[in-house]
C-alpha atoms as a PDB file:
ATOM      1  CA  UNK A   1      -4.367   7.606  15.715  1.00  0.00           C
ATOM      2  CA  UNK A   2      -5.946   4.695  13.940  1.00  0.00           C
ATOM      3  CA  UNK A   3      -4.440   5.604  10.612  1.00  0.00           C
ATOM      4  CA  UNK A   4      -0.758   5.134  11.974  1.00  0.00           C
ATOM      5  CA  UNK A   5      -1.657   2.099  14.251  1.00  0.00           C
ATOM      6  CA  UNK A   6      -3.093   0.559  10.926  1.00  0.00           C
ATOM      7  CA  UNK A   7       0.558   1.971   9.700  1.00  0.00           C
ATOM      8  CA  UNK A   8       2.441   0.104  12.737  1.00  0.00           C
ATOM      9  CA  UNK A   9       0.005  -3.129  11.946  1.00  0.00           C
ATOM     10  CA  UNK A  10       1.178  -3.132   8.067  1.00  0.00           C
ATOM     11  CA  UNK A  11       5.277  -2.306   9.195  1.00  0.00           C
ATOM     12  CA  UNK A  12       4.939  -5.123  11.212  1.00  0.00           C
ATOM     13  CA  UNK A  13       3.247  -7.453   9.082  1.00  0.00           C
ATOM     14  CA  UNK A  14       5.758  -6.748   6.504  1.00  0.00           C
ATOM     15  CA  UNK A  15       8.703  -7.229   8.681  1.00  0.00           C
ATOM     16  CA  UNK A  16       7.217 -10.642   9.973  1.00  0.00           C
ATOM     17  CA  UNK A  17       6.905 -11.522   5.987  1.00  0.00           C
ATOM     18  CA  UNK A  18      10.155 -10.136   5.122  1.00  0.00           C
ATOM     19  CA  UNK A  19      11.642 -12.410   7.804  1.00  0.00           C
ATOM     20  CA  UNK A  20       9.921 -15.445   6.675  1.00  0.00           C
ATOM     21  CA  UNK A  21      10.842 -14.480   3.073  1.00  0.00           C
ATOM     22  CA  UNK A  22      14.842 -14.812   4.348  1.00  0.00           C
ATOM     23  CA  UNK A  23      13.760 -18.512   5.673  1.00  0.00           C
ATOM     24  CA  UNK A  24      12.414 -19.556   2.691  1.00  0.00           C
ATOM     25  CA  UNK A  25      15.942 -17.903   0.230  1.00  0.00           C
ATOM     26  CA  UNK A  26      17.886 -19.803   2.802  1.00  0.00           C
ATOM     27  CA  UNK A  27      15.849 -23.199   2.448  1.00  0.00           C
ATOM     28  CA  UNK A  28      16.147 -22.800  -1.252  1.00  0.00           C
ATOM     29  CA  UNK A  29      20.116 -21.867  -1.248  1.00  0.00           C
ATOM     30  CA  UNK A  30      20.563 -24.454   1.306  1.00  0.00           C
ATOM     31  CA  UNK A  31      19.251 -27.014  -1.037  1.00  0.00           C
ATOM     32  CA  UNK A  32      20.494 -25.968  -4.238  1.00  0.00           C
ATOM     33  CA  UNK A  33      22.154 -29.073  -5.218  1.00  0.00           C
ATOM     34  CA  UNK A  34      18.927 -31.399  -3.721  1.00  0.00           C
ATOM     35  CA  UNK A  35      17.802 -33.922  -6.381  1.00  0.00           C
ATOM     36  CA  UNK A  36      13.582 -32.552  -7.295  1.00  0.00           C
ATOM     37  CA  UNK A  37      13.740 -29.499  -4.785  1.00  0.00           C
ATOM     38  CA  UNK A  38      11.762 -26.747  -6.342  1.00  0.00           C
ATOM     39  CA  UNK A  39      12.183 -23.370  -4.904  1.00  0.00           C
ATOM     40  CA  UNK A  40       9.886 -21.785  -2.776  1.00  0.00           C
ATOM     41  CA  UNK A  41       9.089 -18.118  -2.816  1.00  0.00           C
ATOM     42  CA  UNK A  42       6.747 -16.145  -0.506  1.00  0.00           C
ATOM     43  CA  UNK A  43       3.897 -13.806  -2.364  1.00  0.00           C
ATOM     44  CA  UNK A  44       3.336 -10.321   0.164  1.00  0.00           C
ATOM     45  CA  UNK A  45       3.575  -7.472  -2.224  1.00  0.00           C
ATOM     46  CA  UNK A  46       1.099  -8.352  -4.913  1.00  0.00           C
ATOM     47  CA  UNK A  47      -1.448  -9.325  -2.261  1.00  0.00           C
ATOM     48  CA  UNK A  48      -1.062  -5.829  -0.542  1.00  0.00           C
ATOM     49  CA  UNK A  49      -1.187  -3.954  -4.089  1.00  0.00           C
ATOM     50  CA  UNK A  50      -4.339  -6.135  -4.410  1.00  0.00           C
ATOM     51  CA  UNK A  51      -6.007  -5.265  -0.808  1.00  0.00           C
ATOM     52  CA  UNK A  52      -5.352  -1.755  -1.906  1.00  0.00           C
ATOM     53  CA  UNK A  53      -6.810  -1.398  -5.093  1.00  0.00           C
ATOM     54  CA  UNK A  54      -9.722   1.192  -5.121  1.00  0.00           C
ATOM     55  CA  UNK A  55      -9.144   2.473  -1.774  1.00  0.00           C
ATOM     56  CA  UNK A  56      -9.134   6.142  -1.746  1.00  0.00           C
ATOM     57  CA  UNK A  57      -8.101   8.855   0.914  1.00  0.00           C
ATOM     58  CA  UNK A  58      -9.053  12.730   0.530  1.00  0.00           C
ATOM     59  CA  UNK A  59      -5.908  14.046  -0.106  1.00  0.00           C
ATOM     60  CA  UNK A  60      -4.932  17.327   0.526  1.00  0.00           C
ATOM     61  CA  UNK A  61      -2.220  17.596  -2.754  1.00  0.00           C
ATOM     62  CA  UNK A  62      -1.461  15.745  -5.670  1.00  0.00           C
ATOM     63  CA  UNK A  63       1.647  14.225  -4.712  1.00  0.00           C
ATOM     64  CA  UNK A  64       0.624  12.810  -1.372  1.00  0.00           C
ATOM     65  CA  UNK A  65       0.426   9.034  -0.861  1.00  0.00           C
ATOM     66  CA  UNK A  66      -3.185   7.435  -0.148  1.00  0.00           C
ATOM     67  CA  UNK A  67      -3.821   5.022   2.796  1.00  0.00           C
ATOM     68  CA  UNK A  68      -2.349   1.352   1.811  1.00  0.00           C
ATOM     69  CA  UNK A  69      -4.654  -0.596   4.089  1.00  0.00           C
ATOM     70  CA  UNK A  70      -4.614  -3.774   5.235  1.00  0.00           C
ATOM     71  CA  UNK A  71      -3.154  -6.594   3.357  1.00  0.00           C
ATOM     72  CA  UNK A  72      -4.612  -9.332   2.456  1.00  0.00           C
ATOM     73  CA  UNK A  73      -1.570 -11.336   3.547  1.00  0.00           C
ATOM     74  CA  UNK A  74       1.292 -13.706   2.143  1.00  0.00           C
ATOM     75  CA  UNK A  75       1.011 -16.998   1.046  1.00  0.00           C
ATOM     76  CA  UNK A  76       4.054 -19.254  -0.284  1.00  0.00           C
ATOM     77  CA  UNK A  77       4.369 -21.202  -3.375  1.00  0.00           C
ATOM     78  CA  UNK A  78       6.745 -22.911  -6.050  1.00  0.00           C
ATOM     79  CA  UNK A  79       8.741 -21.218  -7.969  1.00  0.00           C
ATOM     80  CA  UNK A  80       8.890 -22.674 -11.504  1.00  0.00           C
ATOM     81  CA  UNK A  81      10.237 -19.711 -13.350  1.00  0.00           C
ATOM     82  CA  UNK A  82      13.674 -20.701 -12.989  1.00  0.00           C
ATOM     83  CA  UNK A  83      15.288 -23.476 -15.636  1.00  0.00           C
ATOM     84  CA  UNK A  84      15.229 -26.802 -14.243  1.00  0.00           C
ATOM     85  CA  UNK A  85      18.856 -28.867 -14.027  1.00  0.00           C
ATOM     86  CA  UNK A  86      19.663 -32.377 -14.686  1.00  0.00           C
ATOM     87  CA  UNK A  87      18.090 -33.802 -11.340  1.00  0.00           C
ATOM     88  CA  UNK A  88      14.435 -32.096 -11.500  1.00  0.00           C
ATOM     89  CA  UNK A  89      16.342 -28.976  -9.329  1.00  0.00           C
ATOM     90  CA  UNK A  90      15.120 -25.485 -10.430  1.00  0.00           C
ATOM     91  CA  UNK A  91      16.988 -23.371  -7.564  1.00  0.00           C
ATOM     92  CA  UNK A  92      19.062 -20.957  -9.386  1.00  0.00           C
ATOM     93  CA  UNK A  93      21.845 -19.234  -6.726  1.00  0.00           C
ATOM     94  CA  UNK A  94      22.792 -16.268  -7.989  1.00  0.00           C
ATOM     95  CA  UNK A  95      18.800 -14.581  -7.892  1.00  0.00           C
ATOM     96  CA  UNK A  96      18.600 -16.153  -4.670  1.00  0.00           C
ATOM     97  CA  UNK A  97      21.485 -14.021  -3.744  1.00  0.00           C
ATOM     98  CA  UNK A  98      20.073 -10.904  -5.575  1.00  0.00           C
ATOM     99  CA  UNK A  99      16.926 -12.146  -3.507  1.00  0.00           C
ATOM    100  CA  UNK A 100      18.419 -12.096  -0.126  1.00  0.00           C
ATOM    101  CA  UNK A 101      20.303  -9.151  -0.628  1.00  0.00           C
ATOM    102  CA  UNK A 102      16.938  -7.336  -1.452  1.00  0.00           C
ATOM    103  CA  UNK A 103      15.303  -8.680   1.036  1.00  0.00           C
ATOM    104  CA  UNK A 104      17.579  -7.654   3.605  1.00  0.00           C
ATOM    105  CA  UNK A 105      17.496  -3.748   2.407  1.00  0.00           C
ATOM    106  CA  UNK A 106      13.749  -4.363   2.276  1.00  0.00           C
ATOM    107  CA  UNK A 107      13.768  -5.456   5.804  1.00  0.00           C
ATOM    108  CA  UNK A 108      16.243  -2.632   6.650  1.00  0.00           C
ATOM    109  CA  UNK A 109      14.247  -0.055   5.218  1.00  0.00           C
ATOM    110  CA  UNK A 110      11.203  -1.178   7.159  1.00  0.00           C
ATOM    111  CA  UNK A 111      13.141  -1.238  10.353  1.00  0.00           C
ATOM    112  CA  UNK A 112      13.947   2.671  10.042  1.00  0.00           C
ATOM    113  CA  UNK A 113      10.359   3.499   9.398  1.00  0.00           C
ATOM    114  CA  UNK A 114       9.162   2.006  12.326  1.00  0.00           C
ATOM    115  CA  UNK A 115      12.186   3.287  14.303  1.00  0.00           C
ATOM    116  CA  UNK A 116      11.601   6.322  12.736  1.00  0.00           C
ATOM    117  CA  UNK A 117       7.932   6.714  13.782  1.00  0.00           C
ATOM    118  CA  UNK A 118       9.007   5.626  17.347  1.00  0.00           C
ATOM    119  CA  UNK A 119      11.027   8.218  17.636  1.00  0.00           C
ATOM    120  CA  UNK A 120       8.990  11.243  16.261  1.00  0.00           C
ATOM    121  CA  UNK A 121       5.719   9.444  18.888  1.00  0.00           C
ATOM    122  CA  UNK A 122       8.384   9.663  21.719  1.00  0.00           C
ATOM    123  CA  UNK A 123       9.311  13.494  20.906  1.00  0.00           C
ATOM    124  CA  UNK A 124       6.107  14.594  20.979  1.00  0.00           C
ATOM    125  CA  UNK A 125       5.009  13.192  24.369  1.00  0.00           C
ATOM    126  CA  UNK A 126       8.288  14.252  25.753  1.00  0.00           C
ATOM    127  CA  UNK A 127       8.572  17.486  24.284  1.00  0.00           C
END
């Protein structure tokens, strides 16, 4: 049971982060022609890949996944990758499109994993 509430804690966490992730792409879209914005991007997934480094699970074959753990959480930050226009702007709208649109599959795909767990919890204590 603790393994898949620390599985529920993580979904959840990752939902929350995916949802603040669709803020940010929307601040940054949003001001995509504002004189010195510099995008904003929210950092989740290479925390949690760090938090889970060296954990280890006894596994019972090869091909099964380990325990992810916790994460370590998300923090947000410029993005300065992107070329910067004539008025100090560095917002470039078509990744922040590619960006929301992953983000909302991410999100999605999250969703139906928790839903998913839901339902196989409420079929075994009604079945």
């Amino acid at each position: 049971m603790v393994a898949s509430e620390n599985t529920y804690s993580l979904l959840r966490q990752a939902m929350a982060v995916s949802n603040q992730r669709a803020s940010l792409i929307s601040s940054n879209i949003a001001n995509v022609n504002t004189a010195n914005y510099k995008a904003k991007q929210i950092i989740f997934e290479s925390q949690l890949a760090d938090a889970t480094q060296g954990l280890a699970l006894n596994r019972t074959h090869k091909a099964h996944m380990g325990y992810l753990g916790a994460s370590q959480g998300a923090y947000v930050t410029a993005n300065n990758t992107g070329a910067v226009k004539e008025n100090g702007n560095n917002v470039d709208l078509d990744s922040e499109m590619d960006n929301q649109a992953m983000n909302t599959i991410y999100y999605e795909a999250l969703e139906k994993q928790i839903s998913g767990r839901l339902s196989m919890r409420n079929y075994v204590i009604n079945n």
